[in-house]
Protein backbone atom coordinates (compact mmCIF):
# COMPACT_ATOMS: atom_id res chain seq x y z
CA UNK A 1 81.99 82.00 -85.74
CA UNK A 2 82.54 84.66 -83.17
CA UNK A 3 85.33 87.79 -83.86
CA UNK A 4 86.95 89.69 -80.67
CA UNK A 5 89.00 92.79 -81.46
CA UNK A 6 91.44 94.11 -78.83
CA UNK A 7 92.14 97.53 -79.66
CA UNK A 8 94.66 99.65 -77.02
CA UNK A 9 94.04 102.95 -77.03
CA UNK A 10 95.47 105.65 -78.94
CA UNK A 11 98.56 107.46 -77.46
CA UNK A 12 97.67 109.62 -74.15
CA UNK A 13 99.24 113.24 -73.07
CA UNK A 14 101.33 110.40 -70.15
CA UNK A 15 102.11 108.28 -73.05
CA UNK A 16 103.53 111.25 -74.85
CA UNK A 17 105.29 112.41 -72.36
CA UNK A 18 106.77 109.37 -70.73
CA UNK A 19 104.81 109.20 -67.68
CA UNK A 20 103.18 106.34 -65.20
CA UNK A 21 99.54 106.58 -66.18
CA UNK A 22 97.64 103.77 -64.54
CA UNK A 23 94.24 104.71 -63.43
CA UNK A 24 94.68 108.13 -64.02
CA UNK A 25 92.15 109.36 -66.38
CA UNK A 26 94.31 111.66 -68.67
CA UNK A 27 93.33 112.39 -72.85
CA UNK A 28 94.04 111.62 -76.02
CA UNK A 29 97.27 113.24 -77.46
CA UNK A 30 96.78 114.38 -81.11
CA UNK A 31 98.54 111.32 -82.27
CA UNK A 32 95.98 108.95 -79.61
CA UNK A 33 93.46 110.70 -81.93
CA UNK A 34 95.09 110.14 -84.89
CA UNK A 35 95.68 106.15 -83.97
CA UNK A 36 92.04 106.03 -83.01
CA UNK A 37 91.34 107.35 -86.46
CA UNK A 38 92.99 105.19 -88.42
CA UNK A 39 91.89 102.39 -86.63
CA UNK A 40 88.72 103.07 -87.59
CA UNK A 41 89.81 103.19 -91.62
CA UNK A 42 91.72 99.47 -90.87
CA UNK A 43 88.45 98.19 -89.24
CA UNK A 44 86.55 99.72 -92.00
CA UNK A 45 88.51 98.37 -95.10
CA UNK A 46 88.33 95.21 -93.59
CA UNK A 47 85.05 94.87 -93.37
CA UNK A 48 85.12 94.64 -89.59
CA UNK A 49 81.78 95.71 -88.07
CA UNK A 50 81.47 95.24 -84.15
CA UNK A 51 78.15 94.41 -82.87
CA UNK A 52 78.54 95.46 -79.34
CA UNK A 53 81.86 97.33 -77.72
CA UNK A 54 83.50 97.42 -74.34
CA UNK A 55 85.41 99.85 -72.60
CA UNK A 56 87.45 100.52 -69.17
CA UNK A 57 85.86 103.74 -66.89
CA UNK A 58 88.69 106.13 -68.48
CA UNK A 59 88.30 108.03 -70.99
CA UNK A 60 91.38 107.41 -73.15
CA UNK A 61 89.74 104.21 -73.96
CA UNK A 62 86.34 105.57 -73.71
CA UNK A 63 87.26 108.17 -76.56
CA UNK A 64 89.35 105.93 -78.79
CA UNK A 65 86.20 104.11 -78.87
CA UNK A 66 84.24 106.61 -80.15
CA UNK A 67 86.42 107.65 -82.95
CA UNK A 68 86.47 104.61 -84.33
CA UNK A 69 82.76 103.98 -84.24
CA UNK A 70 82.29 107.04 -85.64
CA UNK A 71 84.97 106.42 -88.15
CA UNK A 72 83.28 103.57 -89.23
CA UNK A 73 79.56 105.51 -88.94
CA UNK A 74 78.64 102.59 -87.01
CA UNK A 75 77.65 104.52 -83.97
CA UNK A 76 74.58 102.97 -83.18
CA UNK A 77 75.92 99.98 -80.86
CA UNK A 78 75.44 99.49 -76.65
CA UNK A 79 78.98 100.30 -75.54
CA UNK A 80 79.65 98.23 -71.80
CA UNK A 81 81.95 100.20 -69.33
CA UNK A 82 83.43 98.50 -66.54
CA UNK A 83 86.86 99.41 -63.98
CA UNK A 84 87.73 95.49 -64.59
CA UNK A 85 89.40 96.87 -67.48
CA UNK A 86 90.92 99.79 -66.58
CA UNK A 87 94.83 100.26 -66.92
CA UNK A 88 97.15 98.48 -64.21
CA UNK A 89 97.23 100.15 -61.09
CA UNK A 90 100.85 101.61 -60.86
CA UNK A 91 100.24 102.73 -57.41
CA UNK A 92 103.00 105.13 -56.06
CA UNK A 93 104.33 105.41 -59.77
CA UNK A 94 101.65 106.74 -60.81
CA UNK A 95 101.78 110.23 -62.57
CA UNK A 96 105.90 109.92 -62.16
CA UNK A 97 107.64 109.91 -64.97
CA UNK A 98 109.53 106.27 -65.86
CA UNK A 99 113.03 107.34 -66.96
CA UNK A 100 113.78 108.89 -63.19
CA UNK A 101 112.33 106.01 -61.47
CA UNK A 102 114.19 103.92 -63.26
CA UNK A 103 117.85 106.11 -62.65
CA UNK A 104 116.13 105.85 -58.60
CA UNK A 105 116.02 102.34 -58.32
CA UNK A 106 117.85 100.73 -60.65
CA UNK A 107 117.10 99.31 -64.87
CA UNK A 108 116.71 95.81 -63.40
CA UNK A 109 114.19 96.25 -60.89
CA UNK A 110 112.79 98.33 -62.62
CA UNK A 111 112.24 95.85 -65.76
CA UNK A 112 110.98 93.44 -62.91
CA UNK A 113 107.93 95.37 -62.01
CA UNK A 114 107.23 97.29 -65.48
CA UNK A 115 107.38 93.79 -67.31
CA UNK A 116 107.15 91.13 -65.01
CA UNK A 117 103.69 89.38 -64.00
CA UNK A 118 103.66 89.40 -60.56
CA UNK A 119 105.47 92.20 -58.45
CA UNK A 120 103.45 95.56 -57.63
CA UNK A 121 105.10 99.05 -57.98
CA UNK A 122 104.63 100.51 -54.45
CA UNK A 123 101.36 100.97 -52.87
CA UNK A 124 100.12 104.31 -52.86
CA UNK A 125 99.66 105.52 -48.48
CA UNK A 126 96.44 106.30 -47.09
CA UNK A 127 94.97 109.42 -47.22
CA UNK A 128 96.78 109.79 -50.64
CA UNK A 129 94.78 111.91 -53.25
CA UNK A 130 95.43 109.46 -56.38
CA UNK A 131 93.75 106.65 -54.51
CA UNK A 132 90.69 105.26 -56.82
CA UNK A 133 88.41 105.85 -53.92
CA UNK A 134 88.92 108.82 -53.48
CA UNK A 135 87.27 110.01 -57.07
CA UNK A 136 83.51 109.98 -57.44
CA UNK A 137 83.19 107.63 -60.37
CA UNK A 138 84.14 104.69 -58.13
CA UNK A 139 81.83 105.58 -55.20
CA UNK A 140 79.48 102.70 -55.92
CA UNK A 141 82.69 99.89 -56.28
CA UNK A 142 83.31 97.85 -53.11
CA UNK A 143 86.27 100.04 -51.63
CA UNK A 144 87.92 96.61 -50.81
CA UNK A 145 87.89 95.49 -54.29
CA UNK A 146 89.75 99.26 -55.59
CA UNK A 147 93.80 98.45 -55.81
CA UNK A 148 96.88 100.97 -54.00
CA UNK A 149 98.99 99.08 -56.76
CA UNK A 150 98.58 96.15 -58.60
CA UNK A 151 101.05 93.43 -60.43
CA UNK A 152 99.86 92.17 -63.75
CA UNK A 153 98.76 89.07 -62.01
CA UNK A 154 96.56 91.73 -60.07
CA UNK A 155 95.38 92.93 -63.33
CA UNK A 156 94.69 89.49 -64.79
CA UNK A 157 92.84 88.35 -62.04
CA UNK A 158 90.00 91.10 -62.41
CA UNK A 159 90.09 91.40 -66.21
CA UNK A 160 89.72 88.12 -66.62
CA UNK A 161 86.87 87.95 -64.44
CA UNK A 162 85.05 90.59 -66.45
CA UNK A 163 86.05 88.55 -69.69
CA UNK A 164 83.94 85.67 -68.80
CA UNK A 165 81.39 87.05 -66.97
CA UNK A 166 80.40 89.52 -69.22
CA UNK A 167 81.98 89.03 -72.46
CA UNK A 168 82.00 85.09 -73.32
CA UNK A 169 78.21 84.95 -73.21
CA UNK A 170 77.96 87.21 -76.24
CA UNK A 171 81.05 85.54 -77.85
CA UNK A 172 79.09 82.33 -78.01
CA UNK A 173 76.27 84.15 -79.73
CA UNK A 174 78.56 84.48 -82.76
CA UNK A 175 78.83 87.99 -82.19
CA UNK A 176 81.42 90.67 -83.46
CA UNK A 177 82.58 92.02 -79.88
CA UNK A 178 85.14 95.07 -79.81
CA UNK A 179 87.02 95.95 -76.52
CA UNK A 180 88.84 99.42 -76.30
CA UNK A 181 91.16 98.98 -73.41
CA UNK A 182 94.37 99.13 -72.48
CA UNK A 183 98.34 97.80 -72.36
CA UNK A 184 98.28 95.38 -69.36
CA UNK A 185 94.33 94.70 -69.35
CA UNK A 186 94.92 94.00 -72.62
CA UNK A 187 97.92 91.85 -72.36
CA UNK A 188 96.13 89.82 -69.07
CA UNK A 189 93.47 89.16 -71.98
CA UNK A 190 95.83 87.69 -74.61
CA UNK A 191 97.43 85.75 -71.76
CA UNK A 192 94.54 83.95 -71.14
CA UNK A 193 93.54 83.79 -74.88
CA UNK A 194 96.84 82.52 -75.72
CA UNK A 195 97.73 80.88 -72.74
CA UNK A 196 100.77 82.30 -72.78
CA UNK A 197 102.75 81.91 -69.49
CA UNK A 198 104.04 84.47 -67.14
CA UNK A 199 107.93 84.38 -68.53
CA UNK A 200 106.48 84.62 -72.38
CA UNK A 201 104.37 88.04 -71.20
CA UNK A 202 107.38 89.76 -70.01
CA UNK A 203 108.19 89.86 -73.63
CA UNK A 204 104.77 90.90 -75.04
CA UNK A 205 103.72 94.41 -75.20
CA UNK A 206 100.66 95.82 -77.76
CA UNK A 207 101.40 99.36 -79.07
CA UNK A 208 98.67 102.16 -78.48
CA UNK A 209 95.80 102.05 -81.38
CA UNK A 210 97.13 98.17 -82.30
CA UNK A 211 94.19 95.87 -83.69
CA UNK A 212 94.09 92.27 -83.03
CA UNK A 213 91.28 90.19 -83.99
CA UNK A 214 90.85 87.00 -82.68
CA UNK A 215 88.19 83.94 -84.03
CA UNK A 216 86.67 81.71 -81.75
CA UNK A 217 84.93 78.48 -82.95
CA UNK A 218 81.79 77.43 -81.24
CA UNK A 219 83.61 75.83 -78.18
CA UNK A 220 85.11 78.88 -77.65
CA UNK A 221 88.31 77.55 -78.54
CA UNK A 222 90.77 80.25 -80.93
CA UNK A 223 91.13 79.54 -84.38
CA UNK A 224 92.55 82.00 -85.64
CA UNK A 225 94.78 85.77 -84.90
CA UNK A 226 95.03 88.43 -86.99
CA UNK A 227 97.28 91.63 -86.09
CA UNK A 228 95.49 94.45 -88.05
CA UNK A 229 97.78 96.90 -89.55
CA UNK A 230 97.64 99.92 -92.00
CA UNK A 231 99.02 98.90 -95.50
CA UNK A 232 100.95 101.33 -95.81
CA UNK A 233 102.52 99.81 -92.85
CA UNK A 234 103.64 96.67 -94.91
């Protein structure tokens, strides 16, 4: 029987500070650290070792992975990077901080694009410094295929490629597969796990350094989910 953990990353400097963070590739905060940590103890005391781990191409997630692999001393494993599951887009938003765009345009459109599944925050203009192709780690990506903004049904749509091209196969191995990502890559995963539908996902957010575990059977079908927490938690 095959075991996926979803682990967000720990808390980021944007995260701390309220800010749009998308695609850009800001650190840990203490606390992300911290989160990472103790991830690391939960995964540990439950006996939870992955045998291979995937990440997004920023290092929030690349890092959060790290700590807990050394936390467990379990450092040994191929860790898979890929952009299909970096962070939503947030296009123009990006880097801004949420509570003024929210006083700018207004709480209900602003719930509509934070929350809902299928409308994009404003593109980000050409010739625009933030855009993804215009930083050296995504020189060898189609420039087509790199997003101005993207909805979560953007988000989906290439993280759920990456799922099944890349991760399935060593699901149906039986295999112990970790991915360190993040909120809406994340949540475009359960979705599709879950099939959970596009009004449902409005409601369903996954806190920095939250665990889930889920167990597939040989089908590939979900048996079983387990939310992870700290017992002092409980």
């Amino acid at each position: 029987m095959s075991k996926l953990i979803l682990l967000r990353h720990g808390q980021s400097v944007y995260n701390q500070q309220n800010i749009f963070t998308g695609w850009s590739d800001v650190e840990l905060s203490k606390q992300g650290r911290d989160e990472a940590k103790q991830a690391g103890d939960i995964l540990k005391r439950s006996g939870l070792l992955p045998e291979i781990c995937f990440t997004s191409w920023l290092k929030r997630a690349i890092h959060t992975a790290e700590i807990v692999l050394n936390e467990l001393n379990w450092e040994h494993i191929d860790i898979n990077r890929s952009w299909k599951l970096n962070e939503r887009h947030y296009g123009a938003w990006q880097g801004m901080n949420k509570d003024k765009i929210k006083l700018e345009i207004g709480e209900s459109m602003f719930l509509s694009i934070r929350r809902g599944y299928d409308t994009p925050p404003p593109p980000l203009e050409t010739g625009d410094k933030r855009l993804p192709e215009n930083d050296k780690k995504y020189s060898s990506v189609n420039p087509f295929l790199l997003p101005k903004s993207e909805s979560l049904k953007d988000t989906k749509k290439r993280a759920v490629n990456y799922f099944y091209e890349k991760i399935v196969p060593v699901l149906t191995t039986d295999k112990t597969v970790l991915i360190s990502a993040h909120g809406n890559s994340l949540r475009a995963l359960v979705m599709e796990i879950e099939k959970i539908s596009e009004e449902e996902i409005v409601k369903f957010e996954i806190p920095t350094g939250e665990l889930i575990v889920y167990e597939f059977d040989k089908v590939m079908q979900m048996t079983e989910k387990t939310v992870l927490k700290d017992k002092s938690e409980s």
